[in-house]
N, C-alpha and C. Protein backbone atom coordinates (compact mmCIF):
# COMPACT_ATOMS: atom_id res chain seq x y z
N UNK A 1 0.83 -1.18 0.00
CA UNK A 1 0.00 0.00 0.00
C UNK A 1 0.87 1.25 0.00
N UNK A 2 2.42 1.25 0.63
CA UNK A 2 2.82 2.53 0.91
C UNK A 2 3.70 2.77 -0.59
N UNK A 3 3.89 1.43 -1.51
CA UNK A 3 4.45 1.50 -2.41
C UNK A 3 3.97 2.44 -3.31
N UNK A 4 2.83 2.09 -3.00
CA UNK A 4 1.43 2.73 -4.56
C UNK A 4 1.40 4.23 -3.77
N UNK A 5 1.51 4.75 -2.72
CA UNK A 5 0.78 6.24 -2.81
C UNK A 5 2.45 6.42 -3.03
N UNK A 6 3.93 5.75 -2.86
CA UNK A 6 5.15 6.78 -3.33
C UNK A 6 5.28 6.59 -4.69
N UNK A 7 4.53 5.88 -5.29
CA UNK A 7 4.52 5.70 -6.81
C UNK A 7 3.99 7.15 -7.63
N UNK A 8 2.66 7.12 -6.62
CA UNK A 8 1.25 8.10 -7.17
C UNK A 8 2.11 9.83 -7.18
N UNK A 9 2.79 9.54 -5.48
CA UNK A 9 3.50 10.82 -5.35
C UNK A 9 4.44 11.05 -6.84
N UNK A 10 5.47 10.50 -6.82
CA UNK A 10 6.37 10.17 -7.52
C UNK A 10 5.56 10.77 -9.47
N UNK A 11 5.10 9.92 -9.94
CA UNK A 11 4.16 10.08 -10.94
C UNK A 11 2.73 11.78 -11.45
N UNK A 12 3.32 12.95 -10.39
CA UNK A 12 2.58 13.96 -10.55
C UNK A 12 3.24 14.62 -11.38
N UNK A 13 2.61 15.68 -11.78
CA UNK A 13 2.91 16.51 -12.94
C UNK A 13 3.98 17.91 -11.94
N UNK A 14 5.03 17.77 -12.00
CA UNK A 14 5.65 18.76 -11.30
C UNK A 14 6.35 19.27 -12.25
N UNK A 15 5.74 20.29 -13.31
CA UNK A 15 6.22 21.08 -14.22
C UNK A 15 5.45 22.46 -13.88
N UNK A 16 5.24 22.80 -12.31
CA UNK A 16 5.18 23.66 -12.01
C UNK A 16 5.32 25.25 -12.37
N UNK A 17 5.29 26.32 -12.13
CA UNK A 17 6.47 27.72 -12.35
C UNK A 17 7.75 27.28 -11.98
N UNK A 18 7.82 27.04 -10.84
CA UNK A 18 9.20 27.09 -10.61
C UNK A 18 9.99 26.00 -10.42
N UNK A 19 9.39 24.53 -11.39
CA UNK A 19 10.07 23.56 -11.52
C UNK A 19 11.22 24.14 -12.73
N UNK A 20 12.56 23.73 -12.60
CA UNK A 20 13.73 23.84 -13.44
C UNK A 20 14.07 24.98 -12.82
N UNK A 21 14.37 25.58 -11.96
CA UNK A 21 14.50 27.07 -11.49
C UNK A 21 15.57 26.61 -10.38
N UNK A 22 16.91 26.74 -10.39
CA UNK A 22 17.90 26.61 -9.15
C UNK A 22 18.17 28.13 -8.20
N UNK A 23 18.48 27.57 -7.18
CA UNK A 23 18.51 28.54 -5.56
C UNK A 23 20.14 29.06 -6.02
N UNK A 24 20.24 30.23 -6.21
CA UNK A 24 21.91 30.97 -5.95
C UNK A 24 22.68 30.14 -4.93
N UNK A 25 22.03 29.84 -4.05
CA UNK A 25 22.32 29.34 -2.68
C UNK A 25 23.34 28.21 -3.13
N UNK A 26 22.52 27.11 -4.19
CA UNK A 26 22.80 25.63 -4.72
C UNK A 26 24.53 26.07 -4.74
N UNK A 27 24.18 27.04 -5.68
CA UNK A 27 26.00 27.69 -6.61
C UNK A 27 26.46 27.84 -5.35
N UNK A 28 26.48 28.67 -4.53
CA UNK A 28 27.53 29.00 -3.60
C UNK A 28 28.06 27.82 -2.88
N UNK A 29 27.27 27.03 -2.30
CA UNK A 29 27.22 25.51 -1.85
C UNK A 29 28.33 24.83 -3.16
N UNK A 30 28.31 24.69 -3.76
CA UNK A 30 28.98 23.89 -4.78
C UNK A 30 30.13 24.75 -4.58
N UNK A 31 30.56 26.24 -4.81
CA UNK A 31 31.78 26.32 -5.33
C UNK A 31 32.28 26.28 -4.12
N UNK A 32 32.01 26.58 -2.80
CA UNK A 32 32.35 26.35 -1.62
C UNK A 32 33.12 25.06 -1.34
N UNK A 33 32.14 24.33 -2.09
CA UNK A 33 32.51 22.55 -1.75
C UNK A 33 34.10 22.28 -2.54
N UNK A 34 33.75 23.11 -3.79
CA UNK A 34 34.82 22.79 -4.75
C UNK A 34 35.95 23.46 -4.28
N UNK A 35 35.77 24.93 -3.28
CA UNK A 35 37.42 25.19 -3.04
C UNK A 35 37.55 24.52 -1.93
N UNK A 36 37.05 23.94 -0.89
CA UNK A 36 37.32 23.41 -0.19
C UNK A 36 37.87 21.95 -0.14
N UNK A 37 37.55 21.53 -1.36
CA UNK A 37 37.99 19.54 -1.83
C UNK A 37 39.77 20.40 -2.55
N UNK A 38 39.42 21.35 -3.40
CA UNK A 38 41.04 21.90 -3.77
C UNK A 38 42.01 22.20 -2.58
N UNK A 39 41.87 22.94 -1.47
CA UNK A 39 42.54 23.25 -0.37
C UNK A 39 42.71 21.97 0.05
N UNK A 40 41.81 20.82 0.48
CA UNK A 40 42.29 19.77 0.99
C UNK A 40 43.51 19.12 0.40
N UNK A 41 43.28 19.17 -1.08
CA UNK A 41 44.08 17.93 -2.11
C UNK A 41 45.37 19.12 -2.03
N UNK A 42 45.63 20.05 -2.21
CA UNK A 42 46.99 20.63 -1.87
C UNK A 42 47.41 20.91 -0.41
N UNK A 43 46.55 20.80 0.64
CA UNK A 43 47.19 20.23 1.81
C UNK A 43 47.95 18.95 1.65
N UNK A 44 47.31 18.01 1.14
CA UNK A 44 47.54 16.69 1.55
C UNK A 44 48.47 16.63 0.21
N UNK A 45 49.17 17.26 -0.72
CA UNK A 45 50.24 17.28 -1.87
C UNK A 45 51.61 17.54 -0.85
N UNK A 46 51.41 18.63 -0.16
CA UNK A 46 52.26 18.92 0.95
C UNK A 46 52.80 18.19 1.59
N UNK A 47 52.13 17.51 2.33
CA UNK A 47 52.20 16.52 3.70
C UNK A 47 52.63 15.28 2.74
N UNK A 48 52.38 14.09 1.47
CA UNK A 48 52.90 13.77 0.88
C UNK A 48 54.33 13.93 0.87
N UNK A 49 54.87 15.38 -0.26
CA UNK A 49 56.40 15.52 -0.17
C UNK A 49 57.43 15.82 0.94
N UNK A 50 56.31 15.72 1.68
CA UNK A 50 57.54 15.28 3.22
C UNK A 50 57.17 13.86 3.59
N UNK A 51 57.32 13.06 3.26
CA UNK A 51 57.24 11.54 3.37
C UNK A 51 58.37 11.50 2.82
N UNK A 52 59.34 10.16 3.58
CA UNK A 52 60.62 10.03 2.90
C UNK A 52 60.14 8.66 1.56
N UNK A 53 60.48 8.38 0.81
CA UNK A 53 61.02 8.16 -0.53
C UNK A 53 60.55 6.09 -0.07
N UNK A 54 61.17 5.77 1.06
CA UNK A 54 61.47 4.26 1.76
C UNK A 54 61.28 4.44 3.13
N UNK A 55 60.27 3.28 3.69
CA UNK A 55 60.18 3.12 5.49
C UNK A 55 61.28 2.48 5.46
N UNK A 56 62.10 1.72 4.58
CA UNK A 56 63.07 0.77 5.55
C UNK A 56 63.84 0.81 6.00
N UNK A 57 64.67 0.87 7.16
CA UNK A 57 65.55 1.60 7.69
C UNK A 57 66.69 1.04 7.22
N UNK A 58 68.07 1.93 7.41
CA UNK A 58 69.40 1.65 6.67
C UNK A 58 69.87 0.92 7.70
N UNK A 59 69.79 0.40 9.09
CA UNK A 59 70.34 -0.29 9.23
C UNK A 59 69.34 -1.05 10.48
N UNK A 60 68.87 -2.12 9.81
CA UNK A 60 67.84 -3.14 10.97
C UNK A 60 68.24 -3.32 11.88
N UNK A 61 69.59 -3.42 12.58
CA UNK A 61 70.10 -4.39 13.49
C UNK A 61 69.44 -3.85 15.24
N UNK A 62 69.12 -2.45 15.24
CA UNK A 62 68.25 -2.07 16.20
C UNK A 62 67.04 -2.62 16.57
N UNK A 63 66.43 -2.80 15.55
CA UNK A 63 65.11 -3.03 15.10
C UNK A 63 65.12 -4.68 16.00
N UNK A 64 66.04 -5.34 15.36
CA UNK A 64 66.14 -6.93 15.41
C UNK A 64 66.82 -7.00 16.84
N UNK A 65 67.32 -6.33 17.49
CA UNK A 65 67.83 -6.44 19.02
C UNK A 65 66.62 -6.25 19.74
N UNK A 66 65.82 -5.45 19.35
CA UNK A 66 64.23 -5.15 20.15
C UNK A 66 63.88 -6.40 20.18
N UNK A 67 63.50 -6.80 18.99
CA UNK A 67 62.24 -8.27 18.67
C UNK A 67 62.99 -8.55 19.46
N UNK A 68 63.91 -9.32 19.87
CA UNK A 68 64.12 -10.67 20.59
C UNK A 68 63.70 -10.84 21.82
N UNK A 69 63.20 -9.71 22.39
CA UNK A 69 62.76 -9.80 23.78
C UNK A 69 61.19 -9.94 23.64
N UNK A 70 60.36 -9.60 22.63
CA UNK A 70 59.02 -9.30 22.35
C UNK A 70 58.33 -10.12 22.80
N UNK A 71 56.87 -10.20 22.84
CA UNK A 71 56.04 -11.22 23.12
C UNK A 71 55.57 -11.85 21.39
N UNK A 72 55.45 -13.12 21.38
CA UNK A 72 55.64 -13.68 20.04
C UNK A 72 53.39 -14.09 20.33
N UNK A 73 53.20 -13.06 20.01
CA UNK A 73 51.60 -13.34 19.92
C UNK A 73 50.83 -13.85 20.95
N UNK A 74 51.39 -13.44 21.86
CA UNK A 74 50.41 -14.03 23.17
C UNK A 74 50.22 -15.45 23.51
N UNK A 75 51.60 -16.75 23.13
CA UNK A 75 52.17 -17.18 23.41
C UNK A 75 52.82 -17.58 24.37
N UNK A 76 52.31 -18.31 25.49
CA UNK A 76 53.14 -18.58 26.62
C UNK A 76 54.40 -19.60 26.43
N UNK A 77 55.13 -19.27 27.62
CA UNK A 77 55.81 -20.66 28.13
C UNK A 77 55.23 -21.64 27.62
N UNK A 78 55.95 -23.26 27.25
CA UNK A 78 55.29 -24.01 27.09
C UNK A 78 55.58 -24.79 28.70
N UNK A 79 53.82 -25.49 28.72
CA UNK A 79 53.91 -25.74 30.42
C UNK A 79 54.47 -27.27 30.57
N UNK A 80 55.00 -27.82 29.69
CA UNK A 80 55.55 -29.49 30.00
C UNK A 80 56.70 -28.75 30.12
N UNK A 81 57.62 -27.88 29.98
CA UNK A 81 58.59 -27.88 30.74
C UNK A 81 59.80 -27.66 29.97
């Protein structure tokens, strides 16, 4: 039943006066949106070229003196001994 009256809605003659007629408002909203998605994407161009080039570090052996003490996944002792 609620299908048929959003059908009925849906299906009216809305060629009104002021059907096809946009709000100034719409425009300002849009170009707003649009300098604001531009300011983002050249923020984030920025913040990019300060990223170095490679995470991997030039020399692991720090890295690999840490692990060895780590917890290996929540992993206990084994209890036989």
């Amino acid at each position: 039943m609620t299908t048929a009256v959003g059908i009925a809605i849906l299906a009216q003659n809305t060629t009104g006066p002021e059907f096809g007629k946009a709000s100034p408002v719409g425009l300002v909203i849009i170009a707003l949106l649009l300098v604001g998605t531009a300011l983002l994407v050249r923020s984030m161009n920025g913040h990019m070229k300060k990223l170095p080039s490679s995470f991997e570090p030039s020399d692991p052996t720090p890295d690999q003196a840490a692990d060895e003490g780590t917890d290996r996944g929540g992993i206990g002792p084994d209890p036989r001994g």
